[in-house]
PDB file of N, CA and C in Angstrom:
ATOM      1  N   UNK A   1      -2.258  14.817   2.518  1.00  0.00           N
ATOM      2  CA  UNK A   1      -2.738  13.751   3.378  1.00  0.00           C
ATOM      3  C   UNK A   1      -1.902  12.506   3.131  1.00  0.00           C
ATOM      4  N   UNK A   2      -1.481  11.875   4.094  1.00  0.00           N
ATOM      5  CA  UNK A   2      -0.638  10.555   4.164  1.00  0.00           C
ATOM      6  C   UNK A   2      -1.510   9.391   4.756  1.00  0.00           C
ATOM      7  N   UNK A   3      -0.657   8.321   3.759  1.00  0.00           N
ATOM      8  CA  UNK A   3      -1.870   6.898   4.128  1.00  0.00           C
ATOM      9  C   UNK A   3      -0.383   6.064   4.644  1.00  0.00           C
ATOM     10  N   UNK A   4      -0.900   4.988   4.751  1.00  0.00           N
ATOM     11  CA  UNK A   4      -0.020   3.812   5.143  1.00  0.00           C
ATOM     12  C   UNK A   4      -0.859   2.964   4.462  1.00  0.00           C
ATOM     13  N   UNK A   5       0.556   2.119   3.066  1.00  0.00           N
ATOM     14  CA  UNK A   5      -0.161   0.781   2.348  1.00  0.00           C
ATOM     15  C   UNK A   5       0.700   0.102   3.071  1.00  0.00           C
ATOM     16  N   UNK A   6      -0.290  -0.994   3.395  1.00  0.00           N
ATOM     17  CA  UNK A   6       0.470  -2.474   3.187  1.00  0.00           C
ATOM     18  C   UNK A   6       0.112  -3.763   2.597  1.00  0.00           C
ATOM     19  N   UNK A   7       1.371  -4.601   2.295  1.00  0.00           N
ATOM     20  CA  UNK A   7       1.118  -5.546   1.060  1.00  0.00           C
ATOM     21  C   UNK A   7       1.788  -7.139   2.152  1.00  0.00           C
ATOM     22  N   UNK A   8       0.874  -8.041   2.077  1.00  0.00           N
ATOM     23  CA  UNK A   8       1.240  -8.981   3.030  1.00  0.00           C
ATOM     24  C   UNK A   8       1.036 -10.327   1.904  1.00  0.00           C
ATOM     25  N   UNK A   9       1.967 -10.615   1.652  1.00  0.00           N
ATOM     26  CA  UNK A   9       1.471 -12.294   0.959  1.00  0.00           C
ATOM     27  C   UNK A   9       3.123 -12.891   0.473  1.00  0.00           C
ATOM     28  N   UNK A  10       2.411 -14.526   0.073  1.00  0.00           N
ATOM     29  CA  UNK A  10       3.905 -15.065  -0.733  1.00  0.00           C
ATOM     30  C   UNK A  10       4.269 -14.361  -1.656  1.00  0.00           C
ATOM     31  N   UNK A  11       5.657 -14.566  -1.776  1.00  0.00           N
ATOM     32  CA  UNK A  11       6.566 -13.710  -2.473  1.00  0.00           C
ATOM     33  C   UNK A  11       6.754 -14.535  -4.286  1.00  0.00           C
ATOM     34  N   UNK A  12       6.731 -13.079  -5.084  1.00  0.00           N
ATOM     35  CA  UNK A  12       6.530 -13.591  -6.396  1.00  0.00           C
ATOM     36  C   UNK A  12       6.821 -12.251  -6.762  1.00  0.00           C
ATOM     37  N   UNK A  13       7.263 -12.067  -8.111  1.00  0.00           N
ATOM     38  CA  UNK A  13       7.988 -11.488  -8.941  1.00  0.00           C
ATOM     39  C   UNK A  13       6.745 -10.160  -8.927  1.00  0.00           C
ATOM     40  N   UNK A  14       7.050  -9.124  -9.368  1.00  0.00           N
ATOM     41  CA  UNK A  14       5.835  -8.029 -10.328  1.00  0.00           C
ATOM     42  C   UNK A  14       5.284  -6.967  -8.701  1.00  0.00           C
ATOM     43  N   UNK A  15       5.177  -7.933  -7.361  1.00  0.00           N
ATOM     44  CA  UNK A  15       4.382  -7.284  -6.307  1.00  0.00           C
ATOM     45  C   UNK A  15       4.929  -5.415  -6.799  1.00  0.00           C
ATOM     46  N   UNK A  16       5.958  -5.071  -5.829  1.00  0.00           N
ATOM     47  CA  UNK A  16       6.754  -3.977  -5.919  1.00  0.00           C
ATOM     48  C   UNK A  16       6.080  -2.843  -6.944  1.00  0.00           C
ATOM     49  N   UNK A  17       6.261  -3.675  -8.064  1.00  0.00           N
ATOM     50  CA  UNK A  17       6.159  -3.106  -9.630  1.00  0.00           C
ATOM     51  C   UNK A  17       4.888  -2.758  -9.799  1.00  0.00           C
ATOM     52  N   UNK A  18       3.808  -3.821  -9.478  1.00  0.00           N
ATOM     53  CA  UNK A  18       2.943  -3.309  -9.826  1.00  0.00           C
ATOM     54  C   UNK A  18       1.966  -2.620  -8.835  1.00  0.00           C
ATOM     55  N   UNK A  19       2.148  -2.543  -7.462  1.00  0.00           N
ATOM     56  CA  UNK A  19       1.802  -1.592  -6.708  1.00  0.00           C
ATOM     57  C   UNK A  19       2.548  -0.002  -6.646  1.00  0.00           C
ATOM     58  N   UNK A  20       3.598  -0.310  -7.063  1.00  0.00           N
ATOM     59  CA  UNK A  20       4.305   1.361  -7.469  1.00  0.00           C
ATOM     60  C   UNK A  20       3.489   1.697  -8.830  1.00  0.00           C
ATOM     61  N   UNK A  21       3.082   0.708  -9.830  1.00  0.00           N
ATOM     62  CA  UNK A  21       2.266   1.200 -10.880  1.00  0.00           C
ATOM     63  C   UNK A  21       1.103   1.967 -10.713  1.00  0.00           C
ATOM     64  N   UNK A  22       0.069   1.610 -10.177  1.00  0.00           N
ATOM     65  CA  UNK A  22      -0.847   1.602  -9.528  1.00  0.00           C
ATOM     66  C   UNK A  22      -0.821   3.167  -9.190  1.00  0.00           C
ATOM     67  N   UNK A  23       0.232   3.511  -7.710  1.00  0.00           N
ATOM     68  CA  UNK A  23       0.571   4.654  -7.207  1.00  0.00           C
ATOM     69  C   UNK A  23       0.753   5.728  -8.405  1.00  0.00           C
ATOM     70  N   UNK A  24       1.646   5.561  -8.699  1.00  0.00           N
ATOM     71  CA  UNK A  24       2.383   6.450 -10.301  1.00  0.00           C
ATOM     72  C   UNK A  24       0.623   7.068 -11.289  1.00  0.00           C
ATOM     73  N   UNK A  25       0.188   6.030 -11.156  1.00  0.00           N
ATOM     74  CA  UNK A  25      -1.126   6.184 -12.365  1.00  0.00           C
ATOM     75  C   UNK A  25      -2.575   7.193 -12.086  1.00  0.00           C
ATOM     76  N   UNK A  26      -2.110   7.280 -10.045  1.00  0.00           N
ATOM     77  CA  UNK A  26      -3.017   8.016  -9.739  1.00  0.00           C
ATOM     78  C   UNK A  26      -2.302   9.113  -9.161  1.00  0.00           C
ATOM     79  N   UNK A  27      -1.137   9.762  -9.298  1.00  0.00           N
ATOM     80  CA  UNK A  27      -0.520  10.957  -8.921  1.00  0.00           C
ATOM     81  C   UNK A  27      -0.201  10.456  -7.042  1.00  0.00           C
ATOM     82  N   UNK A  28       0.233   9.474  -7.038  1.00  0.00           N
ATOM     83  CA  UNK A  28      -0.133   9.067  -5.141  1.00  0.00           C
ATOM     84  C   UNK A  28       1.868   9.121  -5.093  1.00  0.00           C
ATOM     85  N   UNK A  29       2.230   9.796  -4.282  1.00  0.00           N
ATOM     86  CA  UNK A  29       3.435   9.830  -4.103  1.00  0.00           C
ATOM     87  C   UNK A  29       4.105   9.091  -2.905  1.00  0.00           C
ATOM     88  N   UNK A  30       5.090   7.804  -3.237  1.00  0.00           N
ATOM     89  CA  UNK A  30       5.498   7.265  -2.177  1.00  0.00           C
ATOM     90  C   UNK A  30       6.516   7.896  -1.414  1.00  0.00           C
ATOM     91  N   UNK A  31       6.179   8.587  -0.313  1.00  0.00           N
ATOM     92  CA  UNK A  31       7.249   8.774   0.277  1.00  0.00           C
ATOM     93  C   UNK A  31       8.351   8.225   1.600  1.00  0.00           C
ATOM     94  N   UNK A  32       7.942   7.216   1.778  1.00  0.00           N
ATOM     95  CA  UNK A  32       8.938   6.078   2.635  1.00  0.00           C
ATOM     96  C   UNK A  32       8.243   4.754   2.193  1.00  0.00           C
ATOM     97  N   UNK A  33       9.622   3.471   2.408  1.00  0.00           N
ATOM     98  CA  UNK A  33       9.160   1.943   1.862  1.00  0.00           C
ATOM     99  C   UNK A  33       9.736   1.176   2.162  1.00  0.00           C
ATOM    100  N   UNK A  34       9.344   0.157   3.566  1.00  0.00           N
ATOM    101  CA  UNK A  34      10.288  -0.727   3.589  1.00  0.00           C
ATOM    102  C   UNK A  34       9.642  -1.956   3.558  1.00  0.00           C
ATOM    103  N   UNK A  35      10.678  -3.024   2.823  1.00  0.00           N
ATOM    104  CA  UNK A  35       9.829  -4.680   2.289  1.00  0.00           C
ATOM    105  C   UNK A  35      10.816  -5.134   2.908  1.00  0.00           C
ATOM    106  N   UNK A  36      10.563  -6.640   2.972  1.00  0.00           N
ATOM    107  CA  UNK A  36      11.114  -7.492   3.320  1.00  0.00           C
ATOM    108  C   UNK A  36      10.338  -8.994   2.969  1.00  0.00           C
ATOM    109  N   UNK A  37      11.563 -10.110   3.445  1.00  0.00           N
ATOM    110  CA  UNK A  37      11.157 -11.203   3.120  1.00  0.00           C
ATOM    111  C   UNK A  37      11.146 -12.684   3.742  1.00  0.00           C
ATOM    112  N   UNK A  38      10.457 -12.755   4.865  1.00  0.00           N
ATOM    113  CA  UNK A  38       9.883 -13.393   5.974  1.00  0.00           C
ATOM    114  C   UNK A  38      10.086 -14.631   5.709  1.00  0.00           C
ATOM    115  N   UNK A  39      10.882 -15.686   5.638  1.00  0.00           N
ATOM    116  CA  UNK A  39      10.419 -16.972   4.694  1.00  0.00           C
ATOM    117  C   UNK A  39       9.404 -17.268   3.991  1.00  0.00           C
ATOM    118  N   UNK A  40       9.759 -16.612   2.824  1.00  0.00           N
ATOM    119  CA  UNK A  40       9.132 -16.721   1.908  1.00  0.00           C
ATOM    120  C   UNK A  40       7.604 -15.645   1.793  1.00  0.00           C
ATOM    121  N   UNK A  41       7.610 -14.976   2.773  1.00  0.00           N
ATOM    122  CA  UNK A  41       6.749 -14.408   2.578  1.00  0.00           C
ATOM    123  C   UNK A  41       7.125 -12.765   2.397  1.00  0.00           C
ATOM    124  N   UNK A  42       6.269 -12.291   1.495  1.00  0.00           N
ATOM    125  CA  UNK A  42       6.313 -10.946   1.437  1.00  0.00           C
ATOM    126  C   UNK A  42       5.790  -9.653   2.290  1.00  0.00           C
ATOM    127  N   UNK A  43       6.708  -8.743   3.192  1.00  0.00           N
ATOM    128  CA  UNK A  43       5.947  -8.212   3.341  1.00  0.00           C
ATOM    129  C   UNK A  43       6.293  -6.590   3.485  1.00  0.00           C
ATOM    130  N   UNK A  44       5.662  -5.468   2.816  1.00  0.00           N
ATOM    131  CA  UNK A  44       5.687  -3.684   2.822  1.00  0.00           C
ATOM    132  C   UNK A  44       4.605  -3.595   3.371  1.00  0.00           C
ATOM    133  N   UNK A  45       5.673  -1.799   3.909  1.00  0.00           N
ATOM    134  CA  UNK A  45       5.113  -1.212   4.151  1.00  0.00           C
ATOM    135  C   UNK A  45       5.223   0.192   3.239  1.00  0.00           C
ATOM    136  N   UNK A  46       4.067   1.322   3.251  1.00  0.00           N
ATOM    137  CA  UNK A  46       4.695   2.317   2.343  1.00  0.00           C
ATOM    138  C   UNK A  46       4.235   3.560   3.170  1.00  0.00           C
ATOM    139  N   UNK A  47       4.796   4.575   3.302  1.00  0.00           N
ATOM    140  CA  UNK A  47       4.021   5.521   3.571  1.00  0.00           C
ATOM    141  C   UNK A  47       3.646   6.771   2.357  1.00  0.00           C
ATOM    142  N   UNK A  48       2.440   6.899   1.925  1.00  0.00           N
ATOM    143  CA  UNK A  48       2.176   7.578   0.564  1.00  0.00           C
ATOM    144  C   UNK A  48       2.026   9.086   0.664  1.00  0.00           C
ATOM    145  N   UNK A  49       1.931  10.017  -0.451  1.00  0.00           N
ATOM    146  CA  UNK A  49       1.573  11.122   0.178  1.00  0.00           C
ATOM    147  C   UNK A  49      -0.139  11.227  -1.293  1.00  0.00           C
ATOM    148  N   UNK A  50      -1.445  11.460  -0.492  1.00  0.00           N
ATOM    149  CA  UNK A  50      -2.608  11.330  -1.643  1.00  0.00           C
ATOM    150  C   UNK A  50      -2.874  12.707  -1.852  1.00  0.00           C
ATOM    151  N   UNK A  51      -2.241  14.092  -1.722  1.00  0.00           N
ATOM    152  CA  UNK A  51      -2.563  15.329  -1.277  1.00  0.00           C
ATOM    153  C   UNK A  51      -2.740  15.590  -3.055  1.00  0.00           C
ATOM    154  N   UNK A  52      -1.835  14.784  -3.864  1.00  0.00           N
ATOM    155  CA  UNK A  52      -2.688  15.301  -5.459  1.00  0.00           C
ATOM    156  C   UNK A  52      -3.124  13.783  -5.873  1.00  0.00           C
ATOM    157  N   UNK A  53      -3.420  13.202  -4.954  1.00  0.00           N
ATOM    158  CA  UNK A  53      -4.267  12.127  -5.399  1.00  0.00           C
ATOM    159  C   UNK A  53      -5.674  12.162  -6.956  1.00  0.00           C
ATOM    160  N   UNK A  54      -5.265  11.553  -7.964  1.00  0.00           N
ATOM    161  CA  UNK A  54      -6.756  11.838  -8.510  1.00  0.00           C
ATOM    162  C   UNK A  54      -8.065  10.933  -8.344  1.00  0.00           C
ATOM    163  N   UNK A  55      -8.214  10.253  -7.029  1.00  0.00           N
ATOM    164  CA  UNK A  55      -8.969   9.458  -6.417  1.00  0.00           C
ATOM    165  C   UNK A  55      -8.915   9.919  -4.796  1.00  0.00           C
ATOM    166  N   UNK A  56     -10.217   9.543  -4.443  1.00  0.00           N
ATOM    167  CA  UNK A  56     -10.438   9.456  -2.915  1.00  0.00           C
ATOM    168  C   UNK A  56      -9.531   8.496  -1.949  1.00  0.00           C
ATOM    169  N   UNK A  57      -9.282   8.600  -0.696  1.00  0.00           N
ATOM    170  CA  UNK A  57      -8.691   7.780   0.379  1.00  0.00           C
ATOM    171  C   UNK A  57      -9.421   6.276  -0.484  1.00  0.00           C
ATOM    172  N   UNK A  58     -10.998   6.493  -0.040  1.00  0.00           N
ATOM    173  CA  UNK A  58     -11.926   5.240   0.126  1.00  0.00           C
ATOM    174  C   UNK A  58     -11.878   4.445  -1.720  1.00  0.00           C
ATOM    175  N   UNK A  59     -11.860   5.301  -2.663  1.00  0.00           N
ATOM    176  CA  UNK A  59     -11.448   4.882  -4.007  1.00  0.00           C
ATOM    177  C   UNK A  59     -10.424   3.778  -3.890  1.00  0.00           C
ATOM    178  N   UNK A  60      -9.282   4.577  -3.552  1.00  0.00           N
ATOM    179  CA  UNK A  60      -7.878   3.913  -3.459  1.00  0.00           C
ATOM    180  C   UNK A  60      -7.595   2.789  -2.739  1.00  0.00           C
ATOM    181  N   UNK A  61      -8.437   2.532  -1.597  1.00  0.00           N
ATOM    182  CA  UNK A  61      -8.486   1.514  -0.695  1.00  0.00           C
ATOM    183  C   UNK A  61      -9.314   0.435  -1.233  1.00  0.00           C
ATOM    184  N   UNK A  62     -10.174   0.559  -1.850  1.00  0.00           N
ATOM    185  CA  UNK A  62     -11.358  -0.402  -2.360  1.00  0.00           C
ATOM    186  C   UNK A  62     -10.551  -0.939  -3.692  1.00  0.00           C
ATOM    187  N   UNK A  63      -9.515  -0.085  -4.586  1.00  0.00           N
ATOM    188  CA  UNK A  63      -9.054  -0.631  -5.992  1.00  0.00           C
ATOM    189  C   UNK A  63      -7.747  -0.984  -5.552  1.00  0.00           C
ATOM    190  N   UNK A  64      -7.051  -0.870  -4.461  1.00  0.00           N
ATOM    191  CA  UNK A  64      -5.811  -1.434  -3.823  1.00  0.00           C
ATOM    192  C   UNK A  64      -6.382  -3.249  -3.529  1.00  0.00           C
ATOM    193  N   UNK A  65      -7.349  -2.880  -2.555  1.00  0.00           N
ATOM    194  CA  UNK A  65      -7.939  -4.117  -2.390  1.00  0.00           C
ATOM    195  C   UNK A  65      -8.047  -5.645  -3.608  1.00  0.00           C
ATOM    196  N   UNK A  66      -8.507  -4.946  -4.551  1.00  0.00           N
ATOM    197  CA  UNK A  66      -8.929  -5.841  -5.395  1.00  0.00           C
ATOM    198  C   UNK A  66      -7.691  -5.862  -6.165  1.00  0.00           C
ATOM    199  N   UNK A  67      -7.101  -5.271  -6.248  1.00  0.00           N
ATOM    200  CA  UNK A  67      -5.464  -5.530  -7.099  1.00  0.00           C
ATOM    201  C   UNK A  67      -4.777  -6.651  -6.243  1.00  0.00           C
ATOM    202  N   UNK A  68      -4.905  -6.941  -4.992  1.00  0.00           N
ATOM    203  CA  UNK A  68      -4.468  -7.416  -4.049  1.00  0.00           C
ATOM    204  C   UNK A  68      -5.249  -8.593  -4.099  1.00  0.00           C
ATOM    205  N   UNK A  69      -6.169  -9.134  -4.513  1.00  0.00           N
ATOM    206  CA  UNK A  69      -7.238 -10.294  -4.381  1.00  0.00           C
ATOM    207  C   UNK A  69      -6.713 -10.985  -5.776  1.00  0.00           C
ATOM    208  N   UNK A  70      -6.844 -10.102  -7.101  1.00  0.00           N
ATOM    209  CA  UNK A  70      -5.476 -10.267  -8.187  1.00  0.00           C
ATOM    210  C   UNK A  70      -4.615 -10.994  -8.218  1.00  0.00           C
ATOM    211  N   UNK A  71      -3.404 -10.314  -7.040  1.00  0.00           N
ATOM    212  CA  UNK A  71      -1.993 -10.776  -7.062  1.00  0.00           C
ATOM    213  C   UNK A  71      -2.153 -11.484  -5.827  1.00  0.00           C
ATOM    214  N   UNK A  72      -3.105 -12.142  -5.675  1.00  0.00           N
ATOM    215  CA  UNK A  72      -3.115 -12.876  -4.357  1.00  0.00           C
ATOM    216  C   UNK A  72      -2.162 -12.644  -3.256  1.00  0.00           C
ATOM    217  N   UNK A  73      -2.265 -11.588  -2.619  1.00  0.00           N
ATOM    218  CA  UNK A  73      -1.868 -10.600  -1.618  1.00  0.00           C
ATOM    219  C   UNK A  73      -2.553 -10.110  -0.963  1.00  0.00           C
ATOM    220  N   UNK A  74      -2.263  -9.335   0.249  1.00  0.00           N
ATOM    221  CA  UNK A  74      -3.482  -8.772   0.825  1.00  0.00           C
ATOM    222  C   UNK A  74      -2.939  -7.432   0.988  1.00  0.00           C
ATOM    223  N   UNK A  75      -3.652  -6.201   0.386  1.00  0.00           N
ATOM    224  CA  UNK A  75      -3.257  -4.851   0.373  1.00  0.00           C
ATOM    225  C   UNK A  75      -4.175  -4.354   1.081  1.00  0.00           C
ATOM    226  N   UNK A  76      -3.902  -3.542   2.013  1.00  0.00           N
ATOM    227  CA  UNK A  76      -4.705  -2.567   2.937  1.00  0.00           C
ATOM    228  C   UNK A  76      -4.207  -0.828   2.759  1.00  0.00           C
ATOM    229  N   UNK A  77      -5.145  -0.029   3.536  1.00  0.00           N
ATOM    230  CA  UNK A  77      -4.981   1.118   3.061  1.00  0.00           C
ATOM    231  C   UNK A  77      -5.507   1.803   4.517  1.00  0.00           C
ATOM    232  N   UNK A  78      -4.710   2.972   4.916  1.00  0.00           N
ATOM    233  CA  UNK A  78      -5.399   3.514   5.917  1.00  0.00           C
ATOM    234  C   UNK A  78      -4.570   5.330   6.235  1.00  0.00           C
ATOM    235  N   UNK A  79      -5.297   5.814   7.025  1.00  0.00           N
ATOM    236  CA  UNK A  79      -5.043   6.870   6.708  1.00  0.00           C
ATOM    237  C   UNK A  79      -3.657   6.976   8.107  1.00  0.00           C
ATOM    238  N   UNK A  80      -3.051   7.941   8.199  1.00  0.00           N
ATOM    239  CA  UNK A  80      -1.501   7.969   9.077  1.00  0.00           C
ATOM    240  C   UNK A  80      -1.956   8.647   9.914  1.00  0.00           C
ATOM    241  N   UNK A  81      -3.075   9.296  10.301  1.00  0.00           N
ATOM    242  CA  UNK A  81      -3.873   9.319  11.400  1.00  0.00           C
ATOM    243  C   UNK A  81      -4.436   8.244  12.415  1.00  0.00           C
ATOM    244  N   UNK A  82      -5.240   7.636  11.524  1.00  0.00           N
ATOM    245  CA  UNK A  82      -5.808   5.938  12.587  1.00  0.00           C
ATOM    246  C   UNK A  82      -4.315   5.257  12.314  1.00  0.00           C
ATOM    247  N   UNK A  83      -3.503   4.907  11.899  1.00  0.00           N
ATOM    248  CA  UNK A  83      -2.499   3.955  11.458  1.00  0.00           C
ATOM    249  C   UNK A  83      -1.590   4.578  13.196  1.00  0.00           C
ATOM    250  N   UNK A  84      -1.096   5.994  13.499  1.00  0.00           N
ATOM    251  CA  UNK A  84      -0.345   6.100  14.540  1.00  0.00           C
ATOM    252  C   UNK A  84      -1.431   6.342  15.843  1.00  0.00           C
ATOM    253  N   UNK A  85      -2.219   6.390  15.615  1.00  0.00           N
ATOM    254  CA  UNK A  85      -3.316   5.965  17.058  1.00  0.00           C
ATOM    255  C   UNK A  85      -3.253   4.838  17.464  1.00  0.00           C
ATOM    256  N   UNK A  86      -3.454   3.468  16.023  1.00  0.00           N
ATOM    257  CA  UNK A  86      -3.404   2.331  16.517  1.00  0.00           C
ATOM    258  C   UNK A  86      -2.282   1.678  17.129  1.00  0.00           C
ATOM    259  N   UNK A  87      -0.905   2.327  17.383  1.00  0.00           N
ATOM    260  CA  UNK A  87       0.400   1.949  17.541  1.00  0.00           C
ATOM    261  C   UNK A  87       0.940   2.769  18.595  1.00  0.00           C
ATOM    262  N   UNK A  88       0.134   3.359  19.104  1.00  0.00           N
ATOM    263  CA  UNK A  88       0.724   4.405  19.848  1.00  0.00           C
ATOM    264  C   UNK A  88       0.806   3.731  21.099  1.00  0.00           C
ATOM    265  N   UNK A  89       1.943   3.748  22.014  1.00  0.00           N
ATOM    266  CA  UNK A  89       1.930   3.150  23.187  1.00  0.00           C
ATOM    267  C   UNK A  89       1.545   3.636  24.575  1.00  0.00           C
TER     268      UNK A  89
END
């Protein structure tokens, strides 16, 4: 199963690092990532793979969240199902 993270806030050292930490700690495999840097602002996208996830979609989204309230960022989480519905033209 594939999610789509994203990480939206000012830019500061550790973001990257410690959302790939995060991933790494729960078996969540990133498999595409692109960041960038907006004046001054930060912003990824990731596409993950949770298929040996050792947490739920809704786990991961709720402790992404609050890592993100943390690093004063805003991390979201969604599954690559609703994520290409919502974009679909």
């Amino acid at each position: 199963m594939n999610a789509i993270v994203t990480v939206v806030g000012t830019d500061r050292v550790g973001i990257i690092a410690g959302v790939s930490a995060f991933l790494a700690e729960r078996n969540i495999n990133i498999e595409d990532i692109s960041q960038t840097i907006l004046s001054g602002n930060f912003v990824m996208m990731m596409m993950v793979d949770l298929s040996s996830s050792t947490g739920t979609l809704e786990t991961v989204k709720q402790e992404l969240s609050k890592m993100g309230e943390e690093m004063n960022v805003s991390i979201s989480v969604m599954h690559e199902k609703v994520f290409s519905a919502m974009h679909r033209i």
